[in-house]
C-alpha atoms as a PDB file:
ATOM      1  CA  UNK A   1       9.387  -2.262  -1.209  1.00  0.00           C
ATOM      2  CA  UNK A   2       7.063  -3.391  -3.820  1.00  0.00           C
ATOM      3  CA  UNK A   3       3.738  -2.068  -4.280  1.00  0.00           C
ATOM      4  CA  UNK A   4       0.668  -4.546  -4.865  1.00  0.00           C
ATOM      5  CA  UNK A   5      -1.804  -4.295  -6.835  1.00  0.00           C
ATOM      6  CA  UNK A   6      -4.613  -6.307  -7.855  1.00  0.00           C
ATOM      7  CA  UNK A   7      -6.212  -7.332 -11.742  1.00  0.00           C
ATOM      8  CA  UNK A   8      -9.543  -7.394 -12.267  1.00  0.00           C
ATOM      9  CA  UNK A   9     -11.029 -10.645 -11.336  1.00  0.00           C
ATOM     10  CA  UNK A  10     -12.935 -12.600 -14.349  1.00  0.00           C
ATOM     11  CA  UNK A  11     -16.309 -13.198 -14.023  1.00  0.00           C
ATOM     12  CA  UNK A  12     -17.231 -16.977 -14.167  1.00  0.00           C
ATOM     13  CA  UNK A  13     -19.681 -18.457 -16.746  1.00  0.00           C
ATOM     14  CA  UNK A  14     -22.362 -20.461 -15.754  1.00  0.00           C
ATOM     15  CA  UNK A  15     -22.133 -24.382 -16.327  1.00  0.00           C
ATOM     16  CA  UNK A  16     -24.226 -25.791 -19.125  1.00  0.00           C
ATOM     17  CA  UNK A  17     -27.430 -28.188 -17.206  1.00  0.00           C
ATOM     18  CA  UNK A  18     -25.634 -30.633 -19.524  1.00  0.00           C
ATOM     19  CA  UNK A  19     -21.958 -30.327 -17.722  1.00  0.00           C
ATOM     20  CA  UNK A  20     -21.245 -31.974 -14.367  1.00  0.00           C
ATOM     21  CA  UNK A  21     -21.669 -30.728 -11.309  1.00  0.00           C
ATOM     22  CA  UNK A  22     -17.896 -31.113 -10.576  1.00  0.00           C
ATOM     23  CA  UNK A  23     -16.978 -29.272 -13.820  1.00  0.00           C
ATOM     24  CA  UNK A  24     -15.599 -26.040 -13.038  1.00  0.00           C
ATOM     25  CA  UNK A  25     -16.716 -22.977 -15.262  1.00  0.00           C
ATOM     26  CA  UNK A  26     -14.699 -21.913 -18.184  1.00  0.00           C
ATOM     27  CA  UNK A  27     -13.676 -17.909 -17.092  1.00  0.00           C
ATOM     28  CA  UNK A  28     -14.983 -14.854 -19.055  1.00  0.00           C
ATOM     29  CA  UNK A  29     -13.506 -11.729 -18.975  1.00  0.00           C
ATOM     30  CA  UNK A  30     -15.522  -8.680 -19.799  1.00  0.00           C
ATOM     31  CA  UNK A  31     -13.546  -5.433 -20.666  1.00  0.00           C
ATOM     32  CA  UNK A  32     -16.303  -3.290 -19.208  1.00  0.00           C
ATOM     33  CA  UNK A  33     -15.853  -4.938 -16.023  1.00  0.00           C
ATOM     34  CA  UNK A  34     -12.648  -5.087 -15.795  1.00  0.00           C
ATOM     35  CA  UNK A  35     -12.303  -1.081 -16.035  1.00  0.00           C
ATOM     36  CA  UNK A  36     -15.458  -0.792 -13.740  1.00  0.00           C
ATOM     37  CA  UNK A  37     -13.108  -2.880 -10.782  1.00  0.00           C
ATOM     38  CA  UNK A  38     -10.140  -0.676 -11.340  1.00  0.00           C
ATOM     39  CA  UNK A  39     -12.273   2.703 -11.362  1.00  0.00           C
ATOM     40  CA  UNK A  40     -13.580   1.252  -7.603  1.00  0.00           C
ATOM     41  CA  UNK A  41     -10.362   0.175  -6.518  1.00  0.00           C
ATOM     42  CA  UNK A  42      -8.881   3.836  -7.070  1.00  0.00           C
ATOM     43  CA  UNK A  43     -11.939   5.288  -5.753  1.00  0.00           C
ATOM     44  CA  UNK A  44     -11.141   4.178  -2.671  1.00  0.00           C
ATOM     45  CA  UNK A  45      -7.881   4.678  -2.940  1.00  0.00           C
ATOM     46  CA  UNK A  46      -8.620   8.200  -2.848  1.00  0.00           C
ATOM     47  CA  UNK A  47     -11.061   7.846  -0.034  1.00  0.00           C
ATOM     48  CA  UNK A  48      -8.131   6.720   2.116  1.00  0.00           C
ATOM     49  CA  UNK A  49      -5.786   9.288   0.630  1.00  0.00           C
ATOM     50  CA  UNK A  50      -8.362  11.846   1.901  1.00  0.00           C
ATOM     51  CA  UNK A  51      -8.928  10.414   5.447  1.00  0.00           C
ATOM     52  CA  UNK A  52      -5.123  10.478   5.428  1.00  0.00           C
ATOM     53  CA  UNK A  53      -4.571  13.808   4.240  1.00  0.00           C
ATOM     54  CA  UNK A  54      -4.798  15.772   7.818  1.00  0.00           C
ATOM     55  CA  UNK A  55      -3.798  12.430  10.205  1.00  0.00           C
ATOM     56  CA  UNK A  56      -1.226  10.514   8.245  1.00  0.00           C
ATOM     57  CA  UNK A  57       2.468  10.375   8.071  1.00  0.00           C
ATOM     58  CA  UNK A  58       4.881  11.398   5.389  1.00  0.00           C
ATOM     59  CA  UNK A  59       5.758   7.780   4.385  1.00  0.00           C
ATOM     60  CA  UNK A  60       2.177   6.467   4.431  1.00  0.00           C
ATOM     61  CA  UNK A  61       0.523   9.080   2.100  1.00  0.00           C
ATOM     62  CA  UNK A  62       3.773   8.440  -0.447  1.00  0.00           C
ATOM     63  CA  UNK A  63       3.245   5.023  -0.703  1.00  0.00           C
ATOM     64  CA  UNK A  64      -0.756   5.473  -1.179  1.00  0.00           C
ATOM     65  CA  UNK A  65      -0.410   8.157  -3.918  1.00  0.00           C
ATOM     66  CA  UNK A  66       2.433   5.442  -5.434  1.00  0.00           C
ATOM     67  CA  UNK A  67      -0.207   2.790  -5.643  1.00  0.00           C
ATOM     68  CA  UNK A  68      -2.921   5.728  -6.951  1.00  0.00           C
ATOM     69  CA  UNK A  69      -0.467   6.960  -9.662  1.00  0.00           C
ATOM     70  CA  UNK A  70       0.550   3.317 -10.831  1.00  0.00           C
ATOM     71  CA  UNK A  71      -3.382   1.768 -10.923  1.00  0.00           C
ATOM     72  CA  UNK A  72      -3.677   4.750 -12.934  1.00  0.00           C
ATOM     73  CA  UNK A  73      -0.602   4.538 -15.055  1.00  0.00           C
ATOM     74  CA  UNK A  74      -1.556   0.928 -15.887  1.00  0.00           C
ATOM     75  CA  UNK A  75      -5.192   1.600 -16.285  1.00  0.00           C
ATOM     76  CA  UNK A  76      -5.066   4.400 -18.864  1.00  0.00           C
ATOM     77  CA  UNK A  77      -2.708   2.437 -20.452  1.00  0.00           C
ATOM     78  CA  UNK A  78      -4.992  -0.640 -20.980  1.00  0.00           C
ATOM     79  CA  UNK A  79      -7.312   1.596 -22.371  1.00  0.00           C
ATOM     80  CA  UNK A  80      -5.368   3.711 -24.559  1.00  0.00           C
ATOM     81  CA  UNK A  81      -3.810   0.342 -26.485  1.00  0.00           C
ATOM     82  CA  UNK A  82      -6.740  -1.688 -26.160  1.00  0.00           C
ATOM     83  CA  UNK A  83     -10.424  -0.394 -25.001  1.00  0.00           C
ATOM     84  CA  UNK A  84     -10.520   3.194 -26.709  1.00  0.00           C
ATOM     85  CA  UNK A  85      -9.365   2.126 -30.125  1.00  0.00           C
ATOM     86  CA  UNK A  86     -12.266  -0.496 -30.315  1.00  0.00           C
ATOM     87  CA  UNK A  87     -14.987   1.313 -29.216  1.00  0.00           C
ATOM     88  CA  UNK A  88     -13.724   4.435 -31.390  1.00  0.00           C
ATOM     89  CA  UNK A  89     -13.876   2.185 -34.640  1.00  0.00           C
ATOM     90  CA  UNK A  90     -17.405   0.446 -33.488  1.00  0.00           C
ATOM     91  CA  UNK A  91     -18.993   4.322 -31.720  1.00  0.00           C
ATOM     92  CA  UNK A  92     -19.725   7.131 -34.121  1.00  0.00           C
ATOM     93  CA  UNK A  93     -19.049  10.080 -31.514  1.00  0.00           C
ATOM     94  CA  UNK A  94     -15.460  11.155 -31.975  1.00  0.00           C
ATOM     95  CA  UNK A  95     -16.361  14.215 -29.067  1.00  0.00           C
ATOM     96  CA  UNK A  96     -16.875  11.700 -26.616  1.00  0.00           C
ATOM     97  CA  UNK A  97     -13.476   9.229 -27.349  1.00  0.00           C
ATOM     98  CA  UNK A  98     -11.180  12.862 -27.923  1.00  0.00           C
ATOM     99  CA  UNK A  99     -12.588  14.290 -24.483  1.00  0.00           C
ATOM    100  CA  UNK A 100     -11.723  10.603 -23.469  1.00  0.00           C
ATOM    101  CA  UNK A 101      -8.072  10.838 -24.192  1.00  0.00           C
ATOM    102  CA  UNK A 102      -7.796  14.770 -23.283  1.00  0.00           C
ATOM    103  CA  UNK A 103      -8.828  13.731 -19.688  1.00  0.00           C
ATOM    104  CA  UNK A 104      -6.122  11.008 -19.823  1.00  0.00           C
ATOM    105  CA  UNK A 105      -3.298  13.282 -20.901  1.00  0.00           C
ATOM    106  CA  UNK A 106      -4.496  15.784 -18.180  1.00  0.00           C
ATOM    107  CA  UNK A 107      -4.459  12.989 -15.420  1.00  0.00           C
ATOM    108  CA  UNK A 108      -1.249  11.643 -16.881  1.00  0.00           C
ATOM    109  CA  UNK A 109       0.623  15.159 -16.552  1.00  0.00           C
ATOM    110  CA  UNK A 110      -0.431  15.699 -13.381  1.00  0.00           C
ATOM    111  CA  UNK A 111       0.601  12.537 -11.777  1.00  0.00           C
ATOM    112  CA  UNK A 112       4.254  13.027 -13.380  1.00  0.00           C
ATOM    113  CA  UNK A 113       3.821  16.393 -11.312  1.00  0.00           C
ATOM    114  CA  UNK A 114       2.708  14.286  -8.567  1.00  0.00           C
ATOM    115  CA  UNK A 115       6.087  11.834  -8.547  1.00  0.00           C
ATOM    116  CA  UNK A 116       8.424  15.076  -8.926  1.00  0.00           C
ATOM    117  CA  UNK A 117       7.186  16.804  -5.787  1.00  0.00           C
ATOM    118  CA  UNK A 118       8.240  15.697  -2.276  1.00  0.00           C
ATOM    119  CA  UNK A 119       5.145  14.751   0.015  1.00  0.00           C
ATOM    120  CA  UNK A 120       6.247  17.592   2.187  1.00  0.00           C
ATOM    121  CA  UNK A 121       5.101  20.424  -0.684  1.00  0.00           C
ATOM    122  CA  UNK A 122       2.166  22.603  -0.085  1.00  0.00           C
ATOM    123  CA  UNK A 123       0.583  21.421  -2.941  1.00  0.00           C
ATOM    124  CA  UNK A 124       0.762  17.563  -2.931  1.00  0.00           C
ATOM    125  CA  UNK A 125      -2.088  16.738  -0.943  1.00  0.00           C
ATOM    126  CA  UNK A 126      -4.056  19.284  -3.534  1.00  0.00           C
ATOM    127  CA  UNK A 127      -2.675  17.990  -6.328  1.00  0.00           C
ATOM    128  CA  UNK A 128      -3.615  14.575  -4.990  1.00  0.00           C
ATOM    129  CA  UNK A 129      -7.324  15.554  -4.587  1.00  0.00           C
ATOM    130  CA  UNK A 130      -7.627  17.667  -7.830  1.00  0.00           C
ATOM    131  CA  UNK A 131      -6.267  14.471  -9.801  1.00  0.00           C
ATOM    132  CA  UNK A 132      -9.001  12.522  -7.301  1.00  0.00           C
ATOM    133  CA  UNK A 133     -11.328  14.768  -8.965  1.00  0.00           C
ATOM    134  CA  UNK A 134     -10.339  14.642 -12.430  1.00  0.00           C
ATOM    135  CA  UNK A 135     -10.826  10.841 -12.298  1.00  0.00           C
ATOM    136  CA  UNK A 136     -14.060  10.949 -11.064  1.00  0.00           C
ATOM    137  CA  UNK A 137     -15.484  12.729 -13.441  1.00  0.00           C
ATOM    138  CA  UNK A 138     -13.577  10.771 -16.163  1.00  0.00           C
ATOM    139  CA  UNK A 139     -15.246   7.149 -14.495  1.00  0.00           C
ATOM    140  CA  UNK A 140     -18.589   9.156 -14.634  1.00  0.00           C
ATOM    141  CA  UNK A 141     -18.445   9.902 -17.782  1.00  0.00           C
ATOM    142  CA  UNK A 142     -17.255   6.492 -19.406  1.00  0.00           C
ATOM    143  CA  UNK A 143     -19.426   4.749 -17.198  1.00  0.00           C
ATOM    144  CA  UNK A 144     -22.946   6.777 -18.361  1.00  0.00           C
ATOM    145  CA  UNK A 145     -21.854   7.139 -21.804  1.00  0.00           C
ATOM    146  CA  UNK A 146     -18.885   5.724 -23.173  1.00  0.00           C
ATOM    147  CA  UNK A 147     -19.459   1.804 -21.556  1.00  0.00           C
ATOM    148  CA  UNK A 148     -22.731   2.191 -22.558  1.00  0.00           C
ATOM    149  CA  UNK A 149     -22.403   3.340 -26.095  1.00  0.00           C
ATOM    150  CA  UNK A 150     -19.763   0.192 -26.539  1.00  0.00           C
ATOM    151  CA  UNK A 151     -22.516  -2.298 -25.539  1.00  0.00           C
ATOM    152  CA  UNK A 152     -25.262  -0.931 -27.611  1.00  0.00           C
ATOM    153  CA  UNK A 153     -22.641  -1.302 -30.459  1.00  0.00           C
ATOM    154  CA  UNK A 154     -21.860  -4.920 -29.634  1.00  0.00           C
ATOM    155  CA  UNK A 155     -18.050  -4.454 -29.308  1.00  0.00           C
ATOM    156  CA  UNK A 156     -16.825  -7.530 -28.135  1.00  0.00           C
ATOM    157  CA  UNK A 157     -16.180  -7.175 -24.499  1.00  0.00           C
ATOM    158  CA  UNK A 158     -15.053 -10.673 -23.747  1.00  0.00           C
ATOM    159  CA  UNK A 159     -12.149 -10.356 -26.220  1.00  0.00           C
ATOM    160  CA  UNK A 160     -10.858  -7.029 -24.920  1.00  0.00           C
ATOM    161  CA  UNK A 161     -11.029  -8.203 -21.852  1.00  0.00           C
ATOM    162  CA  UNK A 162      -8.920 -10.992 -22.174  1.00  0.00           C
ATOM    163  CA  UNK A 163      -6.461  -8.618 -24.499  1.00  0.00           C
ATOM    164  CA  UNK A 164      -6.734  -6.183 -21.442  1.00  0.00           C
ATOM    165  CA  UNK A 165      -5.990  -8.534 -18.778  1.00  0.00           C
ATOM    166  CA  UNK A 166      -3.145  -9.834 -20.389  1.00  0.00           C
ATOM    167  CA  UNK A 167      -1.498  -6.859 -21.088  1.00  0.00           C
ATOM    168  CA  UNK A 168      -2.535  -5.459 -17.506  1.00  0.00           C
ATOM    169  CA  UNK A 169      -0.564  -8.194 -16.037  1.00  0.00           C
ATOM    170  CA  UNK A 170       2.366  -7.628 -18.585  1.00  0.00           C
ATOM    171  CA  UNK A 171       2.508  -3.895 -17.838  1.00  0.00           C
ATOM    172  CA  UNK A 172       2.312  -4.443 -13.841  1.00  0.00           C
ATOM    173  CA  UNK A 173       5.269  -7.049 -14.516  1.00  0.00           C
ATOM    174  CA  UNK A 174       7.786  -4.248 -16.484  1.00  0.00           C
ATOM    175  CA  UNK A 175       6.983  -1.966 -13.877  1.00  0.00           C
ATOM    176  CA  UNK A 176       7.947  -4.794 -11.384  1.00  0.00           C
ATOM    177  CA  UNK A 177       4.648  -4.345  -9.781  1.00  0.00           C
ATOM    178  CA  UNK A 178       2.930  -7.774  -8.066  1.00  0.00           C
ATOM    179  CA  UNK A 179      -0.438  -8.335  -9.319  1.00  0.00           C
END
């Protein structure tokens, strides 16, 4: 069985007063926006995993945490190659982009711990909601800083996001995911 998974949708330009009515939009992507859609995607992800946690079955909380560990797989990937190095070169606070990247290699180990360990464990559902955790204050913390420090320094969003998209969709397609 496959999982699904969706890419971030790209926001539409408006049409020039000069373009016909018919014309469709040409379609920007926007890197901050992009990473803002998967954050609230796995947010509720983890919602679900937590209504879940005391009424669901075996099968049904393994195949949520799959989709959880591989939107967040692909996601830290996307910004590790693409988003981080950018808005390191173009942001002068190197505490802010190493915490960045700690938090990832923390999240990271813990979902390989996560995909070793049989649903039926003590400790999966709480390793589940700690990692739940994690990534919420991760999201909090690009979202009020980082994302925010990257627009005031004009890093081109519209070009990572079209690098980011792309290699979303690549990555979801070696690990034979549908996007």
């Amino acid at each position: 069985m496959r999982a699904t998974t969706s890419s971030a949708k790209p926001k539409t330009s408006a049409v020039s007063k000069t373009a016909s009515k018919t014309a469709k939009p040409a379609k920007v992507y926007d890197a901050i926006a992009l990473l803002k859609e998967d954050h609230k995607k796995v947010k509720k992800l983890f919602k679900d995993f937590a209504r879940m946690k005391e009424k669901g079955g075996e099968d049904e909380k393994q195949a949520l945490v799959k989709t959880i560990c591989t939107e967040l797989t692909v996601h830290t990937q996307i910004e590790e190659e693409i988003f981080y190095p950018a808005v390191r070169k173009a942001v002068d606070d190197k505490d802010l982009m190493n915490e960045a990247e700690v938090e990832h290699a923390s999240a990271k180990d813990l979902i390989k711990q996560i995909q070793a360990m049989p649903v039926s464990d003590m400790y999966y559902g709480a390793k589940v909601t700690v990692l739940g955790e994690y990534v919420d204050h991760h999201v909090e913390e690009e979202q009020n800083e980082m994302f925010k420090k990257a627009r005031k320094a004009k890093v081109d969003m519209e070009k990572l996001g079209k690098k980011m998209a792309a290699r979303k969709r690549a990555i979801l397609r070696e690990l034979d995911v549908e996007a």
